[in-house]
Protein backbone atom coordinates (compact mmCIF):
# COMPACT_ATOMS: atom_id res chain seq x y z
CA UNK A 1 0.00 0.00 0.00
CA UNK A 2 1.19 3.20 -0.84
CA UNK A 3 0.56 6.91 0.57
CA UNK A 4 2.35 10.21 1.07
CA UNK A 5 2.44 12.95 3.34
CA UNK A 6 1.33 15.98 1.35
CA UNK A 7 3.42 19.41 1.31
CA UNK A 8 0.02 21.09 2.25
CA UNK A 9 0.32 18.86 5.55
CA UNK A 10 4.09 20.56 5.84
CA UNK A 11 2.41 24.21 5.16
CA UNK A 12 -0.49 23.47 7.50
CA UNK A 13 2.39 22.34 10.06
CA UNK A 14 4.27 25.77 9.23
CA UNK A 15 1.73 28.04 9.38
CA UNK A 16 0.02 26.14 12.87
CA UNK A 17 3.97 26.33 14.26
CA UNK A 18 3.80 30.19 13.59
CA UNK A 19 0.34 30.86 15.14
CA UNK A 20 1.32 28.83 18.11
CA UNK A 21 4.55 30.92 18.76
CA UNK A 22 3.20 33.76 18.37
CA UNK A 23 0.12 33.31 20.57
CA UNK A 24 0.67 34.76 23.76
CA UNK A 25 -0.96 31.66 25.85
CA UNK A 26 2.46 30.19 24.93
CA UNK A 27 6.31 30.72 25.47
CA UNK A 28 8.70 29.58 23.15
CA UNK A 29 12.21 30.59 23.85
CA UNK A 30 15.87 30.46 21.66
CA UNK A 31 18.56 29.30 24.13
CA UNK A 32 22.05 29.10 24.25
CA UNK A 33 25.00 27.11 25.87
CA UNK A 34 27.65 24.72 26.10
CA UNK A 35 30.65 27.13 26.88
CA UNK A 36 32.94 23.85 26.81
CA UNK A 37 32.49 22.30 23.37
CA UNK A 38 36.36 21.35 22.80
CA UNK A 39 35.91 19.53 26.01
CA UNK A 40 33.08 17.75 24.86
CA UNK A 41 35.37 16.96 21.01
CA UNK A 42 38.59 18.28 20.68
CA UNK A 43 37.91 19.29 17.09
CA UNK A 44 34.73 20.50 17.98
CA UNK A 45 34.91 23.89 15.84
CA UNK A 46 36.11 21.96 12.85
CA UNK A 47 33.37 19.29 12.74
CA UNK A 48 30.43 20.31 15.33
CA UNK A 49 28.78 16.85 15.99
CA UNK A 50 25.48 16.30 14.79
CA UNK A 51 23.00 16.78 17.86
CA UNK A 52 21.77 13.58 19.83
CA UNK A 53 17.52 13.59 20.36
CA UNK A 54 17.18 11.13 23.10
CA UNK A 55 16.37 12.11 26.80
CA UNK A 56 19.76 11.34 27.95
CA UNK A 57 20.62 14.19 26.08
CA UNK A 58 18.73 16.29 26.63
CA UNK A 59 19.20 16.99 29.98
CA UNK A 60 23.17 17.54 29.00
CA UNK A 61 21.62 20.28 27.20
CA UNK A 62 19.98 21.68 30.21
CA UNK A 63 23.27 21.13 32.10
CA UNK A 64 25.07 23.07 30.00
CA UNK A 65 22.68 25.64 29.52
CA UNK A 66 23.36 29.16 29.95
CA UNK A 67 20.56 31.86 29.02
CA UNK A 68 17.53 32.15 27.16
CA UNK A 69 15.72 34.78 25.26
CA UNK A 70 12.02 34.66 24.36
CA UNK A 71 10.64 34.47 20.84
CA UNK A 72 8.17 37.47 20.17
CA UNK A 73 5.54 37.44 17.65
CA UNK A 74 7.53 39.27 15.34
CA UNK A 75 10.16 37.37 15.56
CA UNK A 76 9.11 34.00 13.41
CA UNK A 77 7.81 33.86 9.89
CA UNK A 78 7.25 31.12 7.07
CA UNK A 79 9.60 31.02 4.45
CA UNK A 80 10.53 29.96 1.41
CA UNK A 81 13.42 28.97 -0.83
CA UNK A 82 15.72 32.21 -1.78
CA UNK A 83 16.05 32.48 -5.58
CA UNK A 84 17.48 35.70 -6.75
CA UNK A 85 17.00 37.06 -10.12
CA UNK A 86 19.82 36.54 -12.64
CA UNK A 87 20.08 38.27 -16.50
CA UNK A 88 20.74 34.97 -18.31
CA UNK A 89 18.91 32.27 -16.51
CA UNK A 90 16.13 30.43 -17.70
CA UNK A 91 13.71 29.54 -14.85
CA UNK A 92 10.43 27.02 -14.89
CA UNK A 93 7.22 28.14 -15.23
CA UNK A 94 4.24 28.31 -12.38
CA UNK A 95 2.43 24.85 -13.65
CA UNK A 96 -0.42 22.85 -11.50
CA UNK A 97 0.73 19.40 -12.89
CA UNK A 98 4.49 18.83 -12.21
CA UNK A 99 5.14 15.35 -10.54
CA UNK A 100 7.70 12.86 -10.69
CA UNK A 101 6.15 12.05 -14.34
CA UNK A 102 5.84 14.98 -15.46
CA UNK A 103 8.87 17.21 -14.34
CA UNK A 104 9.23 21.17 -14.24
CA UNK A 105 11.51 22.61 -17.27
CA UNK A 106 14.24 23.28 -17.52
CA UNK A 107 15.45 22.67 -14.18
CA UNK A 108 13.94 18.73 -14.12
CA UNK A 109 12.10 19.46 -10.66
CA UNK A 110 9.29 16.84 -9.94
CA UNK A 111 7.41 18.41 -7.63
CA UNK A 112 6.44 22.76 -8.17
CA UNK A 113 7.98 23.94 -4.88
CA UNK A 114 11.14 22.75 -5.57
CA UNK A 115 11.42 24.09 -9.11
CA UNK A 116 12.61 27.09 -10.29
CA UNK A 117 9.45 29.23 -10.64
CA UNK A 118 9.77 32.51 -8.84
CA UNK A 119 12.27 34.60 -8.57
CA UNK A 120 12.99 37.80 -5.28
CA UNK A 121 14.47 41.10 -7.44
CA UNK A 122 16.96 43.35 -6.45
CA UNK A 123 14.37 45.16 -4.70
CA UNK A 124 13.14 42.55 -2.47
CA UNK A 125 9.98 42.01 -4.48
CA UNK A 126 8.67 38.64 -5.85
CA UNK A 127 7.62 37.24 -9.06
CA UNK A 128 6.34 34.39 -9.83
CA UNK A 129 7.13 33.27 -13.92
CA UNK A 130 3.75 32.67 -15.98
CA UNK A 131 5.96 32.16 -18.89
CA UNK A 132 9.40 31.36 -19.77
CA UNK A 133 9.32 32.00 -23.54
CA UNK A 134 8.51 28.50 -23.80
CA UNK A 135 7.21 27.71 -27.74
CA UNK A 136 7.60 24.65 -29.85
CA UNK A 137 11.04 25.91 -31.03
CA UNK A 138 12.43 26.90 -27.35
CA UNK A 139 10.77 23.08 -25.54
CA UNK A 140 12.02 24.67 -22.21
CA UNK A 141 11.96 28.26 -22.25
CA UNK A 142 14.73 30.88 -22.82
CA UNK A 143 17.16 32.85 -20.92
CA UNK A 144 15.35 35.97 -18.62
CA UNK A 145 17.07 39.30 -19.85
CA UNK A 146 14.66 41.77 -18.10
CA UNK A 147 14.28 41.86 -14.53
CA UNK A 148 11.02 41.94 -13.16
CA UNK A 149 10.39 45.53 -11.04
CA UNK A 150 7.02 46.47 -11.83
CA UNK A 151 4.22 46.09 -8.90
CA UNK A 152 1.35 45.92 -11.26
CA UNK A 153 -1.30 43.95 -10.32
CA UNK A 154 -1.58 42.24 -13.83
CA UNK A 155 0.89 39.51 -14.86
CA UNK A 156 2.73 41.14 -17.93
CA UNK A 157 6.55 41.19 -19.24
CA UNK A 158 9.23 42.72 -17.56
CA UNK A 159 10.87 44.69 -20.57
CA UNK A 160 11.57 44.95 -23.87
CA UNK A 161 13.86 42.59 -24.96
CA UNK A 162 11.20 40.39 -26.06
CA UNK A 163 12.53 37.33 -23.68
CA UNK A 164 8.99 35.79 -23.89
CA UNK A 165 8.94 35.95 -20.01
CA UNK A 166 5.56 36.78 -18.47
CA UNK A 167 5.65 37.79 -14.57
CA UNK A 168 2.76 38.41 -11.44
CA UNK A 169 3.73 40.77 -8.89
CA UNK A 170 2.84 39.14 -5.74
CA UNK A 171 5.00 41.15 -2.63
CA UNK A 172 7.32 43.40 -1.49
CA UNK A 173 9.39 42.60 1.64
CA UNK A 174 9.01 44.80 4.34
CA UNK A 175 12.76 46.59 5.33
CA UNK A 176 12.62 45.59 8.98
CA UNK A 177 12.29 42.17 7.54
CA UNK A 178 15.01 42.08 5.27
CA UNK A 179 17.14 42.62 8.59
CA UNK A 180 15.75 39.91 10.63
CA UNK A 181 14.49 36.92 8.17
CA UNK A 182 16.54 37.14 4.69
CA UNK A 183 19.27 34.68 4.77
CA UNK A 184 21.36 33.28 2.63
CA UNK A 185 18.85 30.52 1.64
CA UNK A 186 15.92 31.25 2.37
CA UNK A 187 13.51 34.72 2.23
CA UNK A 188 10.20 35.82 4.12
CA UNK A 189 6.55 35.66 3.29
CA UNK A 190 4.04 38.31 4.19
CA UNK A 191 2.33 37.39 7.80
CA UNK A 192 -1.77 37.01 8.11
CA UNK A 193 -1.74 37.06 4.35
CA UNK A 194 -5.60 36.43 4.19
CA UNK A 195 -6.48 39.47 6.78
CA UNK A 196 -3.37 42.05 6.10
CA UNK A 197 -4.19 45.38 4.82
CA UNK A 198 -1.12 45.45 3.04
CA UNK A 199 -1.66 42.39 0.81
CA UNK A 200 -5.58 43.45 0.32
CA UNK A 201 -4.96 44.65 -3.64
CA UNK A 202 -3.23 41.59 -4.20
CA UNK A 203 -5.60 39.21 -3.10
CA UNK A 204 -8.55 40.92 -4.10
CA UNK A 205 -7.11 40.98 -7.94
CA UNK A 206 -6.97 37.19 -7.75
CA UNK A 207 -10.47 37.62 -8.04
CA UNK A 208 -12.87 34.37 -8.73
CA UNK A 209 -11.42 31.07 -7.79
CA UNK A 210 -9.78 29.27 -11.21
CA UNK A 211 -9.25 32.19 -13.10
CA UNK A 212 -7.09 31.72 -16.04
CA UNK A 213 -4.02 33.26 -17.28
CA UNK A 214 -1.85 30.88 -18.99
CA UNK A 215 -1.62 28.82 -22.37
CA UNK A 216 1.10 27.47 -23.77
CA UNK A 217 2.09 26.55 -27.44
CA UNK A 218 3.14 23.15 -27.74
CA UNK A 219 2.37 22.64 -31.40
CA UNK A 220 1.99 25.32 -34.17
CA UNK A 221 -0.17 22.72 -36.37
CA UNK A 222 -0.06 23.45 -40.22
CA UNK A 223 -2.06 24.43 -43.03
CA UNK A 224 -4.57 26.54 -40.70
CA UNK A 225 -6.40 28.12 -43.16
CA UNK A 226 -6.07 31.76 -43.93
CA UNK A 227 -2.73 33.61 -43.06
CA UNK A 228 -2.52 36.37 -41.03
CA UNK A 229 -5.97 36.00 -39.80
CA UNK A 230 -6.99 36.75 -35.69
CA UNK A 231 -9.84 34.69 -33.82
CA UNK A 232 -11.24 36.34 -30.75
CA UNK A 233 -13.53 34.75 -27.95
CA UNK A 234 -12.37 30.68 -28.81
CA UNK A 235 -13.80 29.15 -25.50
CA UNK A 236 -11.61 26.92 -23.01
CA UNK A 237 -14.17 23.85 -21.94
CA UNK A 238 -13.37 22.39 -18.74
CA UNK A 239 -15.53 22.25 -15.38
CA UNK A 240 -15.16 26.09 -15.15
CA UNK A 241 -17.04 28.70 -17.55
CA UNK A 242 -16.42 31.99 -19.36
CA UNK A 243 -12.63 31.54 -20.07
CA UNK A 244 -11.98 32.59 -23.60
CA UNK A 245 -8.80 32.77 -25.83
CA UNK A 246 -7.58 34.73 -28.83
CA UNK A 247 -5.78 33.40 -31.43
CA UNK A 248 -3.10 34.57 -33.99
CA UNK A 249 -2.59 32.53 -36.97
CA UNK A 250 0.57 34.00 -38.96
CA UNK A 251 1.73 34.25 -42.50
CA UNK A 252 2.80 30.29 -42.97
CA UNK A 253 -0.62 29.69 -41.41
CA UNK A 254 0.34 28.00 -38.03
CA UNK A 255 -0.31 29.71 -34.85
CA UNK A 256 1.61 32.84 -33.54
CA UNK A 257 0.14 33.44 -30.61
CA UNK A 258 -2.65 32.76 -27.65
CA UNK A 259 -3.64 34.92 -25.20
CA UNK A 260 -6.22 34.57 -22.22
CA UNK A 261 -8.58 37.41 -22.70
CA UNK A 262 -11.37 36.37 -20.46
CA UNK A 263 -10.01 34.45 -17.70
CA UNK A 264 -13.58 32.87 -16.83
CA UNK A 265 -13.84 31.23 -12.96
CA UNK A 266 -14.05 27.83 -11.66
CA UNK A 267 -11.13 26.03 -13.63
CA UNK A 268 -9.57 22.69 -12.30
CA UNK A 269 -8.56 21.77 -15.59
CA UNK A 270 -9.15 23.18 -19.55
CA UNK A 271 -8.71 22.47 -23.34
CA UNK A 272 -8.99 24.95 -26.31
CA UNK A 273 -11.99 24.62 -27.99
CA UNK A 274 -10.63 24.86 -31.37
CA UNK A 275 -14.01 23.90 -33.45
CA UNK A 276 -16.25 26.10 -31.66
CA UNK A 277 -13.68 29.02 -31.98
CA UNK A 278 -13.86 28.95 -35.85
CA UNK A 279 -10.12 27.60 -35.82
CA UNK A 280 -9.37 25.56 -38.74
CA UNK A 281 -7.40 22.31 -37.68
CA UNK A 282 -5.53 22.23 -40.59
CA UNK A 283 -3.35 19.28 -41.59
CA UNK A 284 -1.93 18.81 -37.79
CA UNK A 285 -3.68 20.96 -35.41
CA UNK A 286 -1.97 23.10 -33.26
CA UNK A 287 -1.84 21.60 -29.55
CA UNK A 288 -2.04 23.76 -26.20
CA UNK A 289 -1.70 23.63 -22.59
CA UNK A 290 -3.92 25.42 -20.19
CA UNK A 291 -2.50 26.34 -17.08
CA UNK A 292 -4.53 26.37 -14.22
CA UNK A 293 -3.93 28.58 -10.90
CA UNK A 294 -3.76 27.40 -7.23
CA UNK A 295 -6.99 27.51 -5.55
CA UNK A 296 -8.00 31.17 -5.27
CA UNK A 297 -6.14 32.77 -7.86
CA UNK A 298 -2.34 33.84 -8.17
CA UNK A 299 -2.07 35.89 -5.08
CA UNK A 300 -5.12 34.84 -3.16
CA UNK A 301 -2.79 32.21 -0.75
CA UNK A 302 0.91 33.19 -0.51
CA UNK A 303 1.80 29.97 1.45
CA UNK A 304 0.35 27.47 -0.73
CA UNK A 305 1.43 29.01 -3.89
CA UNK A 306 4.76 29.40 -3.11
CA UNK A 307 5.29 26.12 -0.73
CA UNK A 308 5.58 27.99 2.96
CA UNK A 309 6.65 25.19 4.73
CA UNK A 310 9.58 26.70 6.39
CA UNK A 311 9.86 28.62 8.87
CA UNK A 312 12.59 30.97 10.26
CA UNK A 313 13.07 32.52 14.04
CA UNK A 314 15.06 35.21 14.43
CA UNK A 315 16.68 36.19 18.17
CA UNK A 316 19.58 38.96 18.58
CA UNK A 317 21.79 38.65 21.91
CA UNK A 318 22.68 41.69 22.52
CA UNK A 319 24.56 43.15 26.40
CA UNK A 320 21.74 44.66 27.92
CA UNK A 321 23.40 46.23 31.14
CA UNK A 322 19.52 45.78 32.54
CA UNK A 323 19.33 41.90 31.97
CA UNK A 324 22.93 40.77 31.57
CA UNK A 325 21.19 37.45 31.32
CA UNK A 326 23.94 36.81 28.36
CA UNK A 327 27.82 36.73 29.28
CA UNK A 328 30.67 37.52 28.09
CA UNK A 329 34.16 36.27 27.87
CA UNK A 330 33.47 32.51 27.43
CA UNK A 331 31.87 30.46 24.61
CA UNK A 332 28.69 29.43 23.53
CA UNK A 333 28.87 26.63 20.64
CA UNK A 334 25.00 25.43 21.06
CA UNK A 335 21.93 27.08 19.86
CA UNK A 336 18.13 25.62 20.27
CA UNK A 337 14.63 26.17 21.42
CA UNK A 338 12.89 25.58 24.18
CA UNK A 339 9.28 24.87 24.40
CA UNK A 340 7.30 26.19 27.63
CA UNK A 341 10.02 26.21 30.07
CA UNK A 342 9.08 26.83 33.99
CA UNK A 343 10.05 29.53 36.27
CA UNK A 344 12.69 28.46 38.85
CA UNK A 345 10.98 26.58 41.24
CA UNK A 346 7.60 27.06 40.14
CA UNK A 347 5.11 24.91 38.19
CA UNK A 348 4.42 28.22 36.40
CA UNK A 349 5.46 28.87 32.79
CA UNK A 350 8.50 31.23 32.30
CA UNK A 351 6.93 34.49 30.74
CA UNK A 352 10.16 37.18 31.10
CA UNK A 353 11.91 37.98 28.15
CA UNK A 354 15.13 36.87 29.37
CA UNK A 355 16.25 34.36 31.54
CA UNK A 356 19.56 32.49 33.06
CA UNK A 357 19.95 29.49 33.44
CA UNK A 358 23.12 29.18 35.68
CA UNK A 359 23.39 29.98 38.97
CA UNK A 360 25.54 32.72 40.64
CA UNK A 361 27.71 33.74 43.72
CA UNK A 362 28.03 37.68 44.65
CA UNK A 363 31.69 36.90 46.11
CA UNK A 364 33.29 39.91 48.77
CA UNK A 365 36.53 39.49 50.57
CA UNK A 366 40.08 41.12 49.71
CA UNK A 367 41.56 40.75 46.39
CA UNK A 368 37.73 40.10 45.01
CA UNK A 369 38.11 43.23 42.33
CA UNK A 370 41.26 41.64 40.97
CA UNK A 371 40.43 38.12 40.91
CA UNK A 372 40.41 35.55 38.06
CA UNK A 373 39.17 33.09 37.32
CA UNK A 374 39.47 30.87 34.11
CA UNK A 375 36.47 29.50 32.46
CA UNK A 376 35.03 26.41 32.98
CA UNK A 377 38.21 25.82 35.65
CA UNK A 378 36.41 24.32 38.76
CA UNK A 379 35.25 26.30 42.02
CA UNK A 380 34.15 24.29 45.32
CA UNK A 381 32.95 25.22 49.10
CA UNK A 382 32.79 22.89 51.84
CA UNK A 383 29.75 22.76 52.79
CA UNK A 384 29.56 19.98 55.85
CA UNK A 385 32.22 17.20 56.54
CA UNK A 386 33.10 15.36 53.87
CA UNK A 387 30.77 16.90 52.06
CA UNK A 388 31.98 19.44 48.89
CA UNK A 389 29.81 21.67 46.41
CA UNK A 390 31.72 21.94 43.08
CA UNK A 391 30.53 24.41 39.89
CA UNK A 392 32.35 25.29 37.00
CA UNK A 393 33.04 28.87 36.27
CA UNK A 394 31.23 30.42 33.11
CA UNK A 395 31.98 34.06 34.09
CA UNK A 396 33.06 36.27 36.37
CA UNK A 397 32.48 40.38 36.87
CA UNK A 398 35.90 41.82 38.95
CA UNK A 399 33.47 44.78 39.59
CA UNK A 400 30.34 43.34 40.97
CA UNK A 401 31.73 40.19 42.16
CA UNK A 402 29.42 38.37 40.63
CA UNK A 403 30.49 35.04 40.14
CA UNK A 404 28.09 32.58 37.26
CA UNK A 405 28.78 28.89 37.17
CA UNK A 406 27.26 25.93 35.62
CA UNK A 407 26.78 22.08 36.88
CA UNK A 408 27.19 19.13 34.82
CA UNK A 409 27.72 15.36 35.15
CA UNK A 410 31.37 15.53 34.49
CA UNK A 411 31.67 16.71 38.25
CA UNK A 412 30.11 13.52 39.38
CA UNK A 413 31.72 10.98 37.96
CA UNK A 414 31.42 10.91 34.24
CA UNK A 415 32.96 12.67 30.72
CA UNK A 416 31.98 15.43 29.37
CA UNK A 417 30.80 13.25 26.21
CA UNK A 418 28.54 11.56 28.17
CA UNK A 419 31.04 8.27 29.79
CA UNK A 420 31.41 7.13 32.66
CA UNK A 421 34.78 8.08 34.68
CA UNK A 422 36.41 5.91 36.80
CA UNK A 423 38.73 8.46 37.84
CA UNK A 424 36.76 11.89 38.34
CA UNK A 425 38.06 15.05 39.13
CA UNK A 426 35.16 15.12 41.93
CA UNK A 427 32.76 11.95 42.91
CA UNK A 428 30.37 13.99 45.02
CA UNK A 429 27.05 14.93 44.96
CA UNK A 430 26.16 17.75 42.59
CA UNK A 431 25.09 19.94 46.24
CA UNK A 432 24.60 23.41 46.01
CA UNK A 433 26.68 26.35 47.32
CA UNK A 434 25.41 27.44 50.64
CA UNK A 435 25.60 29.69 53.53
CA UNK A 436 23.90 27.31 55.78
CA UNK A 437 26.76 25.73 57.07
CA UNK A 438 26.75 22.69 59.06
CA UNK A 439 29.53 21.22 61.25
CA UNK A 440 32.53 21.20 59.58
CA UNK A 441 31.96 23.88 56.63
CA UNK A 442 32.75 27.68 55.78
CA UNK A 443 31.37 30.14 52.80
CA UNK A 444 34.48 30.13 51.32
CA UNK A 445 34.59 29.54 47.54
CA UNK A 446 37.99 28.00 46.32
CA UNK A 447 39.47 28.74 43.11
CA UNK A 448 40.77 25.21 41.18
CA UNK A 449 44.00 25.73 42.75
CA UNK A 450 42.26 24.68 46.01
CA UNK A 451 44.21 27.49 48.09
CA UNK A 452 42.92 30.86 47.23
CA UNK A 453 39.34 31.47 48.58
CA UNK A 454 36.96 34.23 48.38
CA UNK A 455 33.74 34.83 50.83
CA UNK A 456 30.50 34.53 49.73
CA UNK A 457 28.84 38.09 50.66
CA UNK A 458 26.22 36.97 52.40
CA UNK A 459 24.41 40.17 53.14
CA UNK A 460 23.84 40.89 49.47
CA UNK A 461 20.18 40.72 48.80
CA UNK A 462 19.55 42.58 45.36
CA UNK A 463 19.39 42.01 42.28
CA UNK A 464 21.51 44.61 41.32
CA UNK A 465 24.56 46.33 43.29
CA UNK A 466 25.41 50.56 43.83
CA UNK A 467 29.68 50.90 43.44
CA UNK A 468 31.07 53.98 43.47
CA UNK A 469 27.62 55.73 43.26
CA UNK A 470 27.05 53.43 39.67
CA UNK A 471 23.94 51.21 39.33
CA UNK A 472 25.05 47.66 37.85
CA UNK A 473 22.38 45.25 36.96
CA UNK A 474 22.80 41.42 37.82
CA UNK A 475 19.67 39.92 35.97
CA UNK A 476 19.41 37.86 38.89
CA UNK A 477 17.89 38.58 42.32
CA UNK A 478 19.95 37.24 44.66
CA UNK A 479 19.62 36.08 48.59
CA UNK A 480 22.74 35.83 51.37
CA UNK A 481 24.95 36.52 48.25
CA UNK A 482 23.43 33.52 46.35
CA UNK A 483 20.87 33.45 43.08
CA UNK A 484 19.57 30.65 41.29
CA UNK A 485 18.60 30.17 37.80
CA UNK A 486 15.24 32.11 36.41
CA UNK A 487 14.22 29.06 34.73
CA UNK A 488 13.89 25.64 36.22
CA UNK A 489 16.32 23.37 34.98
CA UNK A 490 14.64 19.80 32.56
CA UNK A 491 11.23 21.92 32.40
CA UNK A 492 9.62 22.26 29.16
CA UNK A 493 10.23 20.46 25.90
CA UNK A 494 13.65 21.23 23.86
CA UNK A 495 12.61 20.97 19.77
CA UNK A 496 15.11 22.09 18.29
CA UNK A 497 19.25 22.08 18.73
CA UNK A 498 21.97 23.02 16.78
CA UNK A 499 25.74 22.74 17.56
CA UNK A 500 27.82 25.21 15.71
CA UNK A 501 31.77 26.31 15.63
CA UNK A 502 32.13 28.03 19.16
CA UNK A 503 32.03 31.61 19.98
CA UNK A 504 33.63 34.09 22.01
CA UNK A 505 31.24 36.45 23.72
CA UNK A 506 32.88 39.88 24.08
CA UNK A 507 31.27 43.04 25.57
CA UNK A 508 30.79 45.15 22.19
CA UNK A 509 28.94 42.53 20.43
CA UNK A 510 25.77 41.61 19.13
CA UNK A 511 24.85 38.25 17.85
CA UNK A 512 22.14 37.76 15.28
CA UNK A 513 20.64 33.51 15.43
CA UNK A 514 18.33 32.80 12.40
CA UNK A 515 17.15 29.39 12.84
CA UNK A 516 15.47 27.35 9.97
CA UNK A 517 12.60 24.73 11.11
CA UNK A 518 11.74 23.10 8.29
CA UNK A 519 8.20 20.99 8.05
């Protein structure tokens, strides 16, 4: 038995993905992470390893988590498959029929959406190709020599170079979403195309469902009659009505030309009505192809016409000295989305805009404003006897004190990758830093060298810190000189992850994450 999965299913998936992100009952967040990736493969930045989906890992990706930025509604789009005009280039024409039997020309496509049918200008507006100068003598079109830059409403050609090219206007992309969702493959549709304002003339000039626009010549046929002789109104039978064509017969009496000149309504397929036109068959009559529209018209559903099953989220990190949820001075080398995540210690959903996910010291004591520490080197406090907390370091802020660190299995007995360790650097308990000491502990924090120590400051409460009459923001709230994540580590779902050449976060940069879901 045989069945597919249709691409409507993938733009129904697409477009439901959108809605649902954008809803605001919902909270979908981009995070990032992993500041240890050449732990994890020593050639990490040459060959990122494909991501693991499994449950195992993914609570490594919660354990190496760092912050998290939610996903607005203008922030996430469908899109489609970037293909830039080019003088020279002979693309496929819009067609309803092209299948694995019957491929797209000339690019040998079998299915419409991945042909070559539309093209973005150099003005960000798209076109999709009614014709391609295809004719008997040119099977699969010819070269495009005039670019398309016209916003008519009515399909028509581009110049006058007399390419044979026939184009529809269907949308301009809006500047503020050139910057966020054109990439290098891939380019934005319009949002709420069926209820927009903006795309009103557009869908309104697809007018009645089925109306027609394109024939195409695939035989001239001979011995037509008369020469040089026009026939007006020859009807196109099908299940629609009204659709009527005009015909040019030329000097060797075999067809010049057809137009469309009524476009009728209701077509799901057509055939030139030759005998009722007044055409004379000739010898060999001349053969055609009606083209029929999608559903609606061209213009009247942007997603199903151009195959919108893609979509593309869009997230800049940026230093905000308000929410300095995002550090600086160590790596990130993961990327992914997080479904619904929980506030820390809360069954509640996270709804801030930002969030950590590491924990943090506020450290005091003298020599704090000159300290170092290396990242990901080890810190630990005893907190009881025989009992040690250990955290790697993921930053650290000489002026506030502040001190971020992550937890992750390799502290309790196993690799970084995921192994077990018979010989760990720690074998203890993955306990938290504390100032409730109980016999046989202190709130010192010790650096990996295990000799120089720092305090935690234990009569910080704030979530942000006054030094030398200047206002620094933590983006955490912290308690006794201790703060905990702002999101509750293993809650939600993670759908999507992708591990990329590391970074190095530095203080005067922003970084722009485009990330492709494709349905």
């Amino acid at each position: 038995m045989s069945a597919i999965i249709t691409d409507q299913l993938r733009i129904l998936n697409a477009k439901t993905f959108v809605n649902e992100v954008s809803s605001s009952s919902n909270s979908y967040y981009v995070f990032v992470g992993l500041p240890n990736a050449s732990e994890v493969q020593s050639d990490w930045d040459n060959a990122p390893p494909a991501p693991k989906d499994s449950f195992d890992e993914e609570n490594n990706y919660w354990d190496t988590m760092i912050s998290m930025i939610k996903i607005k509604p203008e922030d996430i789009k469908q899109v489609i498959r970037k293909n830039e005009w080019t003088s020279g280039v002979t693309y496929d024409i819009y067609r309803h029929n092209v299948s694995r039997t019957n491929p797209s020309q000339p690019s040998g496509a079998t299915s419409l959406y991945t042909s070559n049918y539309y093209v973005i200008n150099s003005d960000f507006r798209v076109y999709i190709c009614l014709n391609n100068g295809k004719d008997p003598e040119n099977a699969q079109g010819r070269p495009s020599l005039d670019e398309p830059t016209f916003t008519d409403l009515e399909p028509r050609s581009a110049g006058n170079s007399g390419d044979g090219y026939i184009w529809k206007y269907l949308y301009t992309i809006n500047p503020t979403d050139i910057v966020k969702f054109d990439s290098l493959n891939f380019i934005p549709v319009p949002k709420n195309w069926s209820t927009s304002a903006d795309t009103a003339a557009i869908r309104e000039n697809a007018e009645t469902s089925g109306q027609l626009k394109t024939i195409l010549i695939n035989n001239r046929g001979v011995a037509l009659g008369s020469p040089n002789v026009t026939y007006s109104d020859v009807p196109i039978n099908g299940d629609g009505s009204g659709a009527k064509a005009t015909i040019v017969i030329n000097n060797d009496s075999t067809v010049e030309s057809i137009t469309i000149s009524n476009g009728g309504s209701g077509y799901t397929y057509g055939t030139v009505d030759l005998v009722a036109g007044g055409v004379p068959t000739g010898t060999t009559a001349p053969e055609f192809e009606v083209i029929i529209p999608p559903s609606g018209g061209h213009g009247a559903d942007i997603y199903r016409e151009l195959g919108a099953y893609n979509t593309l989220i869009y997230s800049r990190i940026s230093n905000d000295v308000q929410n300095p949820d995002f550090i600086t001075g160590n790596q990130i080398a993961r990327i992914g989305i997080v479904e619904s995540p929980q506030a820390y210690n809360s069954a509640t959903v996270l709804t801030s805009e930002k969030a950590s996910a590491l924990n943090a010291i506020k450290l005091t004591g003298v020599g704090y404003s000159s300290a170092t520490f290396s990242s990901d080197s080890f810190i630990t406090q005893t907190v009881g006897t025989a009992q040690t907390a250990v955290g790697r370091v993921v930053s650290y802020d000489q002026v506030t004190g502040v001190l971020k660190y992550w937890q992750d299995r390799s502290l309790v007995g196993f690799n970084t990758n995921g192994s077990q360790n018979p010989n760990p650097a720690y074998g203890f308990n993955l306990i938290g830093f504390t100032t409730s000491i109980s016999a046989g502990g202190n709130t010192r924090i010790y650096q990996s060298d295990g000799i120089t120590y720092f305090d935690i400051d234990t009569t910080f409460n704030s979530a942000s810190a006054v030094i030398n009459n200047k206002t620094y923001y933590l983006g955490q709230t912290f308690v006794s000189g201790l703060s905990n994540p702002e999101v509750k580590p293993h809650s939600g779902n993670i759908i999507y992850v992708d591990n990329r050449p590391s970074i190095t976060r530095s203080s005067n940069q922003k970084e722009d994450i485009k990330v492709i879901l494709q349905f």
